[in-house]
N, C-alpha and C. Protein backbone atom coordinates (compact mmCIF):
# COMPACT_ATOMS: atom_id res chain seq x y z
N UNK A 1 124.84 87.86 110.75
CA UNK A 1 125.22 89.03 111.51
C UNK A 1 123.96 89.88 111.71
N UNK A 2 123.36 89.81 112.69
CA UNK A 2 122.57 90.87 113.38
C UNK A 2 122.49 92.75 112.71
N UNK A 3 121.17 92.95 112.31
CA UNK A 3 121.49 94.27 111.82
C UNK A 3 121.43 95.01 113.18
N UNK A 4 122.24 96.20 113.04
CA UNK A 4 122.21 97.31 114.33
C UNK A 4 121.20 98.47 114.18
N UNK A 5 121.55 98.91 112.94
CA UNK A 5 120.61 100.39 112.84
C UNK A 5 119.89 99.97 111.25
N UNK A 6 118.46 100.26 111.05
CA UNK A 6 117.98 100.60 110.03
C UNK A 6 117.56 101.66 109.09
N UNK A 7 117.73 102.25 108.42
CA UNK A 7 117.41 103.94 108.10
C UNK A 7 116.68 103.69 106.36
N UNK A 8 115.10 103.68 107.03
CA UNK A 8 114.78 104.27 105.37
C UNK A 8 114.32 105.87 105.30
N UNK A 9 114.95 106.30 104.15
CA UNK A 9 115.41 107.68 103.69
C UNK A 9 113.56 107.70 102.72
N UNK A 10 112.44 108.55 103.60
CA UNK A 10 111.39 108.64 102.54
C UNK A 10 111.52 110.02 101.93
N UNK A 11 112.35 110.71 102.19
CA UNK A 11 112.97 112.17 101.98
C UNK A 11 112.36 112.43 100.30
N UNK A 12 112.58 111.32 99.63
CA UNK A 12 112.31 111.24 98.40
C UNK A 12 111.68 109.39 97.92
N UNK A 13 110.67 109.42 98.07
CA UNK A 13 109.76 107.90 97.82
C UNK A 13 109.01 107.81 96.45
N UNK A 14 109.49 106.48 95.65
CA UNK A 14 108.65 106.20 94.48
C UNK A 14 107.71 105.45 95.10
N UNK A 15 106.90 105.66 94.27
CA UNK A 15 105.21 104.94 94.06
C UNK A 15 105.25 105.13 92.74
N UNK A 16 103.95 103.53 92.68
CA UNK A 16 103.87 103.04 91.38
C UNK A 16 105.04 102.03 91.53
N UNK A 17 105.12 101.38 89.98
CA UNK A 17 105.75 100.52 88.99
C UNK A 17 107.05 101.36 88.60
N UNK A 18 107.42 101.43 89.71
CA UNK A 18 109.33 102.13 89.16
C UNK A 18 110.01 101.32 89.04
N UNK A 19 111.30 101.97 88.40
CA UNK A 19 111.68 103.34 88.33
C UNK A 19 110.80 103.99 86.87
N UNK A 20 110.81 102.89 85.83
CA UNK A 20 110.02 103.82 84.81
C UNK A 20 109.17 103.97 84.95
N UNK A 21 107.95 103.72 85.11
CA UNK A 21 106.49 104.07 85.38
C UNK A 21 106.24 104.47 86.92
N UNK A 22 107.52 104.52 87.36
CA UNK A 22 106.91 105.30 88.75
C UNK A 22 106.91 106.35 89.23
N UNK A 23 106.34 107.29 90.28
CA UNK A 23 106.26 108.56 90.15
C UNK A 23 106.93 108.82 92.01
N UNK A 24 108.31 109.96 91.43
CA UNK A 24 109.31 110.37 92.63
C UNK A 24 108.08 111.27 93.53
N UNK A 25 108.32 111.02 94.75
CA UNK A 25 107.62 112.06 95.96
C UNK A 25 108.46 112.56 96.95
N UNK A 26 108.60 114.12 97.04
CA UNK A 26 109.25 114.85 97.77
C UNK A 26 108.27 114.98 99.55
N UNK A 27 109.12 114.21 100.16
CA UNK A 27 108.50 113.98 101.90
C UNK A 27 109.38 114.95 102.60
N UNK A 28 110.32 116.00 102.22
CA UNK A 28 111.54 116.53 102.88
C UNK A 28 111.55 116.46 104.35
N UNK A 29 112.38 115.57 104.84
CA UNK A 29 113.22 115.73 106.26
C UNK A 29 112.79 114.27 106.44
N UNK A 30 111.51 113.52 105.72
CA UNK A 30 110.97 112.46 106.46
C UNK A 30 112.07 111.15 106.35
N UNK A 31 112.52 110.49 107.78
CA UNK A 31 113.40 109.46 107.93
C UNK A 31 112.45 108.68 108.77
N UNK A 32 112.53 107.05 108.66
CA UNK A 32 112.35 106.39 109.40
C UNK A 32 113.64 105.83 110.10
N UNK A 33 113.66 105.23 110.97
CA UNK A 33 115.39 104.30 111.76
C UNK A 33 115.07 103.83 112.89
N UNK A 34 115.02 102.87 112.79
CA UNK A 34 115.22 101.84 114.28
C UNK A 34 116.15 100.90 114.74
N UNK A 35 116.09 100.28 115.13
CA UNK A 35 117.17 99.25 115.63
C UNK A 35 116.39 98.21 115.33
N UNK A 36 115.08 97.95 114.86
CA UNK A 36 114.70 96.35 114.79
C UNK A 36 114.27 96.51 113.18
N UNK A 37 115.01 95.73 112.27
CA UNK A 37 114.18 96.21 111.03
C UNK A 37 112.84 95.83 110.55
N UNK A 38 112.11 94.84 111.29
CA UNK A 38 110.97 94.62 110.98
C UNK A 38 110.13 96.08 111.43
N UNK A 39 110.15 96.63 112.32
CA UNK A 39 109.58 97.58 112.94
C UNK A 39 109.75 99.03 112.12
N UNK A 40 110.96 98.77 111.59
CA UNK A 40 111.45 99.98 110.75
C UNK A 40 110.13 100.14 109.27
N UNK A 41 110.29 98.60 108.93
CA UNK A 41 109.49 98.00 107.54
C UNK A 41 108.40 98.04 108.02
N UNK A 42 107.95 97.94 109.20
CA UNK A 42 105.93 97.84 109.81
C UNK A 42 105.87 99.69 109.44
N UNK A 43 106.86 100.21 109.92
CA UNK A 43 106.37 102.18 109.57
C UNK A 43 106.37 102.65 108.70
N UNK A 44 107.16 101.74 107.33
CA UNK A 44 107.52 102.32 106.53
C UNK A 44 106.22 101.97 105.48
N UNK A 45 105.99 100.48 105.59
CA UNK A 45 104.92 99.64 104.39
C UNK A 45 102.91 101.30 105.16
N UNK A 46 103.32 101.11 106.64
CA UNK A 46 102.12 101.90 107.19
C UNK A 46 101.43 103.55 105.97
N UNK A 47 102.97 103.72 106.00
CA UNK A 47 102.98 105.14 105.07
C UNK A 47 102.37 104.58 103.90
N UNK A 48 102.74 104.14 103.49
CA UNK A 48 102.44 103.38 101.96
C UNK A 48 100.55 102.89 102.25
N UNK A 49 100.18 102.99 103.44
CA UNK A 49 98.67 102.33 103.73
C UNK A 49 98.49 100.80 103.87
N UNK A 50 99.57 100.20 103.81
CA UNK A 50 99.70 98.47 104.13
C UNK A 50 99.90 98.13 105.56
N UNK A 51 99.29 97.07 106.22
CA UNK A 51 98.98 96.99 107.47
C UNK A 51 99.87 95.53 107.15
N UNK A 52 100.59 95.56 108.40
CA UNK A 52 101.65 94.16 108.42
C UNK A 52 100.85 92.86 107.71
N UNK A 53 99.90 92.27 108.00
CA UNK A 53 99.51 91.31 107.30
C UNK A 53 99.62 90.98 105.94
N UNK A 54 99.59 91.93 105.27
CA UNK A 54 99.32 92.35 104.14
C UNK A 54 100.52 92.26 103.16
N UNK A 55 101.94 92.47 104.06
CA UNK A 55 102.99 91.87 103.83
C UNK A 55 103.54 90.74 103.84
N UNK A 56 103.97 89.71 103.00
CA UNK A 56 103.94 88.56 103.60
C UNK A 56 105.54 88.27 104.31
N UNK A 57 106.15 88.78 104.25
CA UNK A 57 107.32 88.58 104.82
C UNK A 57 107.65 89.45 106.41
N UNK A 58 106.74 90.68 106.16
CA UNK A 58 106.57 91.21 107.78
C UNK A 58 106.17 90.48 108.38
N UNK A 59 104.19 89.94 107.93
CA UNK A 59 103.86 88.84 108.56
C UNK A 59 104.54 87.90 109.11
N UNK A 60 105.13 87.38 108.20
CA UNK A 60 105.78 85.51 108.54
C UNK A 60 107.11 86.03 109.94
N UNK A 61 107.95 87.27 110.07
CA UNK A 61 108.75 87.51 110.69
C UNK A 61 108.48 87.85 111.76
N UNK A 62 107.30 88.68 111.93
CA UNK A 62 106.68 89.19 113.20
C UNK A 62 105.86 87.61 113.83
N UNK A 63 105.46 86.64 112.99
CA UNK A 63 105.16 85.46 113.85
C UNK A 63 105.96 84.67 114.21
N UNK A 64 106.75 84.59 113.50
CA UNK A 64 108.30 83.63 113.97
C UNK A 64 108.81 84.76 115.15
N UNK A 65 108.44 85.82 116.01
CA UNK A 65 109.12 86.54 116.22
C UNK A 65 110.48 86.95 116.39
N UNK A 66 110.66 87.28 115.08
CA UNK A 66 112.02 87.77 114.48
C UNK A 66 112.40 89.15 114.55
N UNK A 67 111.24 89.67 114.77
CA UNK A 67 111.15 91.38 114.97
C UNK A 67 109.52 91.74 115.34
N UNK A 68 109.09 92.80 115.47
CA UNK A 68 107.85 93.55 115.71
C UNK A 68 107.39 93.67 114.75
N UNK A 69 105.71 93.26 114.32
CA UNK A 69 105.28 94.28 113.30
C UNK A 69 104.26 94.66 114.00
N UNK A 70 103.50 94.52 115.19
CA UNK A 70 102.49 95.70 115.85
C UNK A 70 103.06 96.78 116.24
N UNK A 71 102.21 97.59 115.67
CA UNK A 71 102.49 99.08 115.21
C UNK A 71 101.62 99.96 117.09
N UNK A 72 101.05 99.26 118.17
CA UNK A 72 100.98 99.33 119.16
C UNK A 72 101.71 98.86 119.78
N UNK A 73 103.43 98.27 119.31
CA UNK A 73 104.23 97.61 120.29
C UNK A 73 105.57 98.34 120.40
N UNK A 74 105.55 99.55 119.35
CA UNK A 74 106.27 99.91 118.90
C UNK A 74 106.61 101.38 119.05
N UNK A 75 107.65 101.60 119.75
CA UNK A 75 107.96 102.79 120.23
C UNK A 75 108.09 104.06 119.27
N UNK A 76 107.34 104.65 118.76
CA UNK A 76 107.97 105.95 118.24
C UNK A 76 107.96 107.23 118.82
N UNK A 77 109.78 107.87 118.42
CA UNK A 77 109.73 108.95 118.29
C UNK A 77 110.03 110.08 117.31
N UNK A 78 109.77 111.16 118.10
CA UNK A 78 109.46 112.56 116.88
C UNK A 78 108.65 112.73 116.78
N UNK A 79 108.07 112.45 115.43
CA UNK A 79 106.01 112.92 115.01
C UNK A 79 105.65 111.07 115.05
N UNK A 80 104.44 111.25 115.50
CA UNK A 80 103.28 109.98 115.28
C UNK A 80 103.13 109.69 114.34
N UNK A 81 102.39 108.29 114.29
CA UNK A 81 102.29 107.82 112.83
C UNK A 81 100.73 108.52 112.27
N UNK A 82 100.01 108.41 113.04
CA UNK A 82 99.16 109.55 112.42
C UNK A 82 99.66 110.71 111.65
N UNK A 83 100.21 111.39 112.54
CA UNK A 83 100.84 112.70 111.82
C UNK A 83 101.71 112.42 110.41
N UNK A 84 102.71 111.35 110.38
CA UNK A 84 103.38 110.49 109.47
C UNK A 84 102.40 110.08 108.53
N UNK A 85 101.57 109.81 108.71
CA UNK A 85 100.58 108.86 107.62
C UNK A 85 100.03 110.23 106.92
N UNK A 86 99.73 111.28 107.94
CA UNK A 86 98.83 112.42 107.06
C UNK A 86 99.69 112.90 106.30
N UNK A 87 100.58 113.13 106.59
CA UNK A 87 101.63 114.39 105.73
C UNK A 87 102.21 113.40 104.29
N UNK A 88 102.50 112.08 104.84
CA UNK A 88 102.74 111.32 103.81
C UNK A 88 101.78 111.35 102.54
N UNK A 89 100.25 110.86 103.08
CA UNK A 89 99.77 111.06 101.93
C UNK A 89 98.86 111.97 101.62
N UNK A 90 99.07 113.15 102.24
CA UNK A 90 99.13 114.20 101.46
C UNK A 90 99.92 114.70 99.94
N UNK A 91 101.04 114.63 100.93
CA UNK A 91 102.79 114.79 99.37
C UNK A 91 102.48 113.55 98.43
N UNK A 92 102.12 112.57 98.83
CA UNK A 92 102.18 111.20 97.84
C UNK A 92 100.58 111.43 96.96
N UNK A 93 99.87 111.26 97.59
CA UNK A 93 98.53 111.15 96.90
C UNK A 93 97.48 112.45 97.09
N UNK A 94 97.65 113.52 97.02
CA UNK A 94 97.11 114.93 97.28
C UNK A 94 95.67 114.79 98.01
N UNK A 95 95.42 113.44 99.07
CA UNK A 95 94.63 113.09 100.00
C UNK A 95 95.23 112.93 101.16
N UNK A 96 94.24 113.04 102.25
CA UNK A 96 94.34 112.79 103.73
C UNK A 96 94.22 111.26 103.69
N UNK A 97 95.31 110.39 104.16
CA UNK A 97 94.84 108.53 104.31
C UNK A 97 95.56 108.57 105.01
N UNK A 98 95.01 108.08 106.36
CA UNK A 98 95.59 108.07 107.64
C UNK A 98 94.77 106.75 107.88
N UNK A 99 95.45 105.59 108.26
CA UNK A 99 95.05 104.33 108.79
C UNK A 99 94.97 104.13 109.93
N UNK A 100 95.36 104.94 110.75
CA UNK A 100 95.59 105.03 112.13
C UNK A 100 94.73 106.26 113.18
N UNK A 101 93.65 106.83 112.34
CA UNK A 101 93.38 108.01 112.65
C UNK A 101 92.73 108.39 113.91
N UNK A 102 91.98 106.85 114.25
CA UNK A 102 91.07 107.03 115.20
C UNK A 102 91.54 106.11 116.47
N UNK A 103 92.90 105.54 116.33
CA UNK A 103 93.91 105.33 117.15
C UNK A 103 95.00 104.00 116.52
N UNK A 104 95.51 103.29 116.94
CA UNK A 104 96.67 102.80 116.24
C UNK A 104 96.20 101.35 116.21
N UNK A 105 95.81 100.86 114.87
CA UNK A 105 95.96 99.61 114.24
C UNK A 105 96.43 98.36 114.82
N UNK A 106 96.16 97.32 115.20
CA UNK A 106 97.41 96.39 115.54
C UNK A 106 97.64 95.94 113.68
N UNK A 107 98.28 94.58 114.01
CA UNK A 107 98.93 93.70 112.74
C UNK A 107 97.27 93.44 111.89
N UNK A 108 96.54 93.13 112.56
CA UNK A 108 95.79 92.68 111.65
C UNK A 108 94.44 94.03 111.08
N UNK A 109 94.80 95.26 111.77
CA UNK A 109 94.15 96.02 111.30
C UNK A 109 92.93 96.29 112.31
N UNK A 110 93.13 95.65 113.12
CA UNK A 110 92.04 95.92 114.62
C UNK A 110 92.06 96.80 115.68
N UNK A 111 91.72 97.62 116.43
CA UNK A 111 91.94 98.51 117.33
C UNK A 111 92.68 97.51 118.84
């Protein structure tokens, strides 16, 4: 059965080795949701600073094309992933890491 809608909730995101050794991060309001879940998982792993390759199951899905993982193929709206990536790890890691800063990444991390 075909998924319809995807929704990851980063409203509140562990990092690290959780749940015990991992540490909760308050993102308030931040939602990802799409209709393709690979695409949902390419924005979500991005925040985190992982570029589809790097995943091996984004990878293998975005080449079988099963879904999107270029992050230039991929429609967003609301705030950018720039903007997404800054604010993210800001709240997550009390740094600016923006992977996308100087324009948007494909899969393998190339302009």
């Amino acid at each position: 059965m075909p998924i319809d809608l995807t929704i990851v909730s980063a409203d509140r995101t562990m990092i690290g080795t959780g749940p015990s050794l991992g540490k909760s991060i308050e993102n308030k309001g931040l939602i990802i949701a799409g209709t393709d879940p690979i695409s949902t998982d390419t924005v979500s792993a991005r925040l985190l600073g992982f570029l589809p390759q790097a995943i091996h199951y984004l990878y293998t899905l975005h080449k079988k094309r099963i879904g999107e993982g270029d992050l230039k193929k991929i429609e967003l709206k609301g705030i950018g992933i720039k903007k997404a990536e800054e604010e993210f790890s800001i709240n997550t890691f009390n740094k600016r890491i923006v992977l996308d800063d100087k324009g948007i990444k494909n899969i393998h991390g190339n302009k």
